[in-house]
N, C-alpha and C. Protein backbone atom coordinates (compact mmCIF):
# COMPACT_ATOMS: atom_id res chain seq x y z
N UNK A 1 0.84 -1.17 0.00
CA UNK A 1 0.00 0.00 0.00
C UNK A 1 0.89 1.23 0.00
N UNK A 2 0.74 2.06 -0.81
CA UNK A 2 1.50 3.28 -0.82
C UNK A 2 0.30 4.38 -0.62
N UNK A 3 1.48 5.25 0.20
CA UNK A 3 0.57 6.58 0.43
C UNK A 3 1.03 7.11 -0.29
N UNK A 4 0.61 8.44 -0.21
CA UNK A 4 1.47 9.83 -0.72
C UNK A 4 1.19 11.19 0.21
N UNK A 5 2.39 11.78 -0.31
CA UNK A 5 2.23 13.31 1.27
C UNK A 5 2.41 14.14 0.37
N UNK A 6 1.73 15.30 0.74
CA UNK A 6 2.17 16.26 -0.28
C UNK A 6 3.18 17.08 0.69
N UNK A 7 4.60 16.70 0.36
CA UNK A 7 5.34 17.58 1.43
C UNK A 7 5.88 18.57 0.35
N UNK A 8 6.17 19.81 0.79
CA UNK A 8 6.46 20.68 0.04
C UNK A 8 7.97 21.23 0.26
N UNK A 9 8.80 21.35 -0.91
CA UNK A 9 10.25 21.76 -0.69
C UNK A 9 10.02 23.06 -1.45
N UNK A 10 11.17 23.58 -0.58
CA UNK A 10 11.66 25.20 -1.21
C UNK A 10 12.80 25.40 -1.55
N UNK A 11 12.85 25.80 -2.68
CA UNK A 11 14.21 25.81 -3.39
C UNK A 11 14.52 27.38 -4.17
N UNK A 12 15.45 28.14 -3.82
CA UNK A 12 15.27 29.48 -4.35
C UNK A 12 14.32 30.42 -4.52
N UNK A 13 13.43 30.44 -3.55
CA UNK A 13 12.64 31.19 -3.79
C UNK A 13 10.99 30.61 -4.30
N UNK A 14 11.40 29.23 -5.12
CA UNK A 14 9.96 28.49 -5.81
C UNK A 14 9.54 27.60 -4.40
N UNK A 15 8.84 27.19 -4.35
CA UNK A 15 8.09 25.92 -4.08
C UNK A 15 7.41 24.65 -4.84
N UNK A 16 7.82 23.83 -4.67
CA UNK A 16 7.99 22.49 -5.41
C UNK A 16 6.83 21.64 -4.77
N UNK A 17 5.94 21.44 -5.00
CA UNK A 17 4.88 19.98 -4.60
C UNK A 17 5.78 19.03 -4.40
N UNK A 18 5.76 17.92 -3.45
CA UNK A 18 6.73 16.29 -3.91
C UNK A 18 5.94 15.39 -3.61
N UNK A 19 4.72 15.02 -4.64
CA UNK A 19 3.87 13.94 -4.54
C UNK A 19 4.80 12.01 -4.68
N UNK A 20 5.55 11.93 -4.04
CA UNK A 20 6.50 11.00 -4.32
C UNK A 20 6.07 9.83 -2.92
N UNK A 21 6.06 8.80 -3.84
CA UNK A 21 4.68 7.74 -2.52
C UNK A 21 5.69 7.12 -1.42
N UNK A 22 5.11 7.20 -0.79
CA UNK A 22 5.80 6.46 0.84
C UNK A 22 5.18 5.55 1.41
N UNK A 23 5.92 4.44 1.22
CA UNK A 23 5.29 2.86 1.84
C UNK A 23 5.29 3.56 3.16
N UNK A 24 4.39 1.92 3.41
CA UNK A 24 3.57 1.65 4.92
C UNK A 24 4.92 2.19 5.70
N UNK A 25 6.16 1.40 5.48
CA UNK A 25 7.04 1.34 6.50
C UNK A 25 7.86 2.31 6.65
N UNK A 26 8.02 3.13 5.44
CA UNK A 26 8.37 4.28 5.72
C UNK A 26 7.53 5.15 6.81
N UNK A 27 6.00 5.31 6.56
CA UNK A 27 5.03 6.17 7.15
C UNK A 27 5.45 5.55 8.58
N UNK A 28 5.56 4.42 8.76
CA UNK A 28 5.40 3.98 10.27
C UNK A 28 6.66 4.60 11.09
N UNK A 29 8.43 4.42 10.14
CA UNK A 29 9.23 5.08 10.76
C UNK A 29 8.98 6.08 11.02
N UNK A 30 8.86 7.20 9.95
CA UNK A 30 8.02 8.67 10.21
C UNK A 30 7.52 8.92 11.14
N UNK A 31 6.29 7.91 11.86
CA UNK A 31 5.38 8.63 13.10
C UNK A 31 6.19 7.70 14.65
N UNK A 32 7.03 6.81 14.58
CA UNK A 32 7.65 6.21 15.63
C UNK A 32 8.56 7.86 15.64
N UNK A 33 9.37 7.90 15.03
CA UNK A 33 10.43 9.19 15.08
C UNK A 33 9.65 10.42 15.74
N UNK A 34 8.28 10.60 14.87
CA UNK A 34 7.64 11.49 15.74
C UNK A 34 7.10 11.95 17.14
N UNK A 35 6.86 10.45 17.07
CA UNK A 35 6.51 10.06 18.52
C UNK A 35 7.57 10.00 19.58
N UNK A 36 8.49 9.64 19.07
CA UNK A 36 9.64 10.35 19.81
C UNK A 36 10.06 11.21 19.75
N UNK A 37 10.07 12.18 19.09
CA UNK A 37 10.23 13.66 19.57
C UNK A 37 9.22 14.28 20.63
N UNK A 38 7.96 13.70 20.05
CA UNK A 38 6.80 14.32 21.26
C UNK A 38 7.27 13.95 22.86
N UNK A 39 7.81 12.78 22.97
CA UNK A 39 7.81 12.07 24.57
C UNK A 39 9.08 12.97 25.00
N UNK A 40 10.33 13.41 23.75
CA UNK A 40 11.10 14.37 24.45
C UNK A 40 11.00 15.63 25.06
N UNK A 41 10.11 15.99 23.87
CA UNK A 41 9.47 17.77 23.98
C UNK A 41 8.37 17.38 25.76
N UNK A 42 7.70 16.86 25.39
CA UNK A 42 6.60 16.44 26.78
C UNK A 42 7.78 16.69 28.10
N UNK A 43 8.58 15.58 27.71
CA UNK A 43 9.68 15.69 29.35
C UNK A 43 10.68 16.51 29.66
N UNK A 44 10.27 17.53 28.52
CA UNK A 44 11.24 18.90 28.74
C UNK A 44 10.44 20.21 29.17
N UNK A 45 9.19 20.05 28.70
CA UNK A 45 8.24 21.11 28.46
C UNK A 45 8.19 21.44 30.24
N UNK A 46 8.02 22.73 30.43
CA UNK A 46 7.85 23.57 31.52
C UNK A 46 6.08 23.93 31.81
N UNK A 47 6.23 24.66 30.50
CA UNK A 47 4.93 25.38 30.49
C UNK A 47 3.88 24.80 30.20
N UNK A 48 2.50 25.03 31.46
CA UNK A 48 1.38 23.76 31.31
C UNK A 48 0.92 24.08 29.85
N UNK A 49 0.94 24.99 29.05
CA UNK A 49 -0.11 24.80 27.83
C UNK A 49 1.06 23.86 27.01
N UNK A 50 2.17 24.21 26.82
CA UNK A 50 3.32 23.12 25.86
C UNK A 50 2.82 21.92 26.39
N UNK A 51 3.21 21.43 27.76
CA UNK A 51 2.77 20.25 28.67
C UNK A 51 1.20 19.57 27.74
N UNK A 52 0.31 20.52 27.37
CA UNK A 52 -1.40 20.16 26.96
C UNK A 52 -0.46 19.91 25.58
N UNK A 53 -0.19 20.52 25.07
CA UNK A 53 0.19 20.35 23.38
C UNK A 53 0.73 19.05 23.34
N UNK A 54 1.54 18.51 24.25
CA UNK A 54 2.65 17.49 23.78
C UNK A 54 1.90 16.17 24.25
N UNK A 55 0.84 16.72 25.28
CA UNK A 55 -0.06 15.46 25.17
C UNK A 55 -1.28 15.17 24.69
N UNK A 56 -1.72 16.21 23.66
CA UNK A 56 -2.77 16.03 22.12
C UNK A 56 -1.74 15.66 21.61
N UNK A 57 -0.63 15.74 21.02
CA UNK A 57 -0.06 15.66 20.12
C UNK A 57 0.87 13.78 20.15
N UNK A 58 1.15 13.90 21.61
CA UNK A 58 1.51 12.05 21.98
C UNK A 58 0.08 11.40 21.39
N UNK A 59 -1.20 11.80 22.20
CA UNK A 59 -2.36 10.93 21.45
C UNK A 59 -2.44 10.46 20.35
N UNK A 60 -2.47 11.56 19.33
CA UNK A 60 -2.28 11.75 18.26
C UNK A 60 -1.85 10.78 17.47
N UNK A 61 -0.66 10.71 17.62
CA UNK A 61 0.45 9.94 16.97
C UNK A 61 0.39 8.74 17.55
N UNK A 62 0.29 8.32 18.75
CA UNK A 62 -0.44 7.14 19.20
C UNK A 62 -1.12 6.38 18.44
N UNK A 63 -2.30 7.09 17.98
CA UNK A 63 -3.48 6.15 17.25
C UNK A 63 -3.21 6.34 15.62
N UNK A 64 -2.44 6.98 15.21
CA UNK A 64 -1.92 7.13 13.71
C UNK A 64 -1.05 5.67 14.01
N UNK A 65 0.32 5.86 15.07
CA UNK A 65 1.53 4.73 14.73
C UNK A 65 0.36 3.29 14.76
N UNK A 66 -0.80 3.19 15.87
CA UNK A 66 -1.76 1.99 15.72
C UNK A 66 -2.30 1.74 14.49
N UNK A 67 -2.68 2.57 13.98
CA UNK A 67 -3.51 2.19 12.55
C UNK A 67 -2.67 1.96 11.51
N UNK A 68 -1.58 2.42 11.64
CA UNK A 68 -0.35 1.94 10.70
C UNK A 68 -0.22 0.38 10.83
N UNK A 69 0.40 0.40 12.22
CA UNK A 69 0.66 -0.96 12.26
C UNK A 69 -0.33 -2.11 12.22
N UNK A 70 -1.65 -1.89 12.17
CA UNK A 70 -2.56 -2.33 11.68
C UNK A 70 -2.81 -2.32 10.70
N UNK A 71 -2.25 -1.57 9.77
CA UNK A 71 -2.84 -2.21 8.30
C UNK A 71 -1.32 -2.57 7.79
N UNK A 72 -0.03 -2.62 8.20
CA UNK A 72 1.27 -3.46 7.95
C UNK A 72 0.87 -4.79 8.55
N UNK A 73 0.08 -5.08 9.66
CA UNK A 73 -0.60 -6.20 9.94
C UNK A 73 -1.43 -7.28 9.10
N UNK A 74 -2.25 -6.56 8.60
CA UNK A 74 -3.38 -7.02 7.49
C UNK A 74 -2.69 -7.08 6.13
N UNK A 75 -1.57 -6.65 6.01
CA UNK A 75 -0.76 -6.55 4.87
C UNK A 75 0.01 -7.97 4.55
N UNK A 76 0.39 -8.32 5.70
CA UNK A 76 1.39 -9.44 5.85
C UNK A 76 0.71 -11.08 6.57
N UNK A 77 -0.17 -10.49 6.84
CA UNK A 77 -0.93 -12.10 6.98
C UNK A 77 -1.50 -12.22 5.97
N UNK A 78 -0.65 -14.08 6.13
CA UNK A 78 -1.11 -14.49 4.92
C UNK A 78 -2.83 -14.73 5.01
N UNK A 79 -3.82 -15.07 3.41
CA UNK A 79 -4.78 -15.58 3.95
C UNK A 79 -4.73 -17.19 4.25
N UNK A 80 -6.16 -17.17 4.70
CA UNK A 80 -6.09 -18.33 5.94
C UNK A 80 -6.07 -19.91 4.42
N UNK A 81 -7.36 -19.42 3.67
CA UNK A 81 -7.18 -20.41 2.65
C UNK A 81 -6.00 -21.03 2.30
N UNK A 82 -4.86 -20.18 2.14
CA UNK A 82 -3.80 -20.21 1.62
C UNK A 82 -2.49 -21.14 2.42
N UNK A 83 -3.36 -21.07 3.70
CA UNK A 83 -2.54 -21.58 4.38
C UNK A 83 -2.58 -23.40 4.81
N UNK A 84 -3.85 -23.62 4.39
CA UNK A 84 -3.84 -25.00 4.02
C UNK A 84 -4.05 -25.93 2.42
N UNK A 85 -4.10 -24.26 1.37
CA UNK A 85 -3.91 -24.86 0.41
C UNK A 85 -2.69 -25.77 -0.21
N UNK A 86 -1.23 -25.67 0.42
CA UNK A 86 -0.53 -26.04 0.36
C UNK A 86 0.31 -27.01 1.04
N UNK A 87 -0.62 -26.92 2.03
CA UNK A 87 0.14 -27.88 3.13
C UNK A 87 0.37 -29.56 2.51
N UNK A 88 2.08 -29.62 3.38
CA UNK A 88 2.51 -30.91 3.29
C UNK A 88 1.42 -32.24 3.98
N UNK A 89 0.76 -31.82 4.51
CA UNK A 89 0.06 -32.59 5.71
C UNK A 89 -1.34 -32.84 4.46
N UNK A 90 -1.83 -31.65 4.16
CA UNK A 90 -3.05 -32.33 3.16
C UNK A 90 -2.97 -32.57 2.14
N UNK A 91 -1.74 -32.75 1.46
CA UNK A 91 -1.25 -33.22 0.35
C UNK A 91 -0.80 -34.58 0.90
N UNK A 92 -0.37 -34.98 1.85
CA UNK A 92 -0.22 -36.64 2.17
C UNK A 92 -1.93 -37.27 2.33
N UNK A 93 -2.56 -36.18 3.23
CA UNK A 93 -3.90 -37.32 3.30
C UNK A 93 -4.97 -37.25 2.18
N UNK A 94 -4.71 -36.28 0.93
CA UNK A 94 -5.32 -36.43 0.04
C UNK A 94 -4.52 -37.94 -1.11
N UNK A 95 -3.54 -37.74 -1.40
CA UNK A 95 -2.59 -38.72 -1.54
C UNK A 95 -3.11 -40.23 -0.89
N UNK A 96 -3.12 -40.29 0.27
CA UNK A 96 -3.82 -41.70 1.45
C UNK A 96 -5.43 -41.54 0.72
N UNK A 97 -5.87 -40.61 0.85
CA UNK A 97 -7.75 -40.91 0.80
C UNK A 97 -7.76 -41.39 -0.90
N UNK A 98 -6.59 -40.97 -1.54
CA UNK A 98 -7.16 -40.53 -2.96
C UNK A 98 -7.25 -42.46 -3.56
């Protein structure tokens, strides 16, 4: 599954669109990294409104890094059919019954 971000670069003065797609696992490093910056900023932060920001913003990224890894989940299991279509085990007792 590929996403895409529209992150935007600046280069002399222009601005450049960069519709350029970013797998699951990229996106997932992306919001782990993020998420660690938030838990740093949080345990540095002084001021109660930063303190409120860094913990919308931990949530946040919380349930983004979950839904990621939930669909890298659903990505990589195999299906279930598949998993006894091949088997050594029902290929011997079809073999015996046959």
């Amino acid at each position: 599954m590929k996403m895409y971000f529209n992150q935007k670069i600046e280069t002399d003065n222009m601005t450049e669109e960069d519709y350029t797609p970013v797998t699951l696992k990229d996106s997932i490093e992306k919001t782990r990294r993020a998420l660690n910056d938030a838990y740093a900023g949080f345990d540095n932060a002084v001021d109660v409104d930063m303190i409120d920001s860094y913990i919308y913003e931990i949530n946040s990224l919380q349930k983004r890094y979950k839904h990621l890894t939930d669909l890298a989940a659903l990505e990589t299991a195999p299906e279930e059919d598949m998993l006894y279509k091949h088997s050594p085990v029902r290929a011997l007792i079809s073999h015996v019954l046959s």
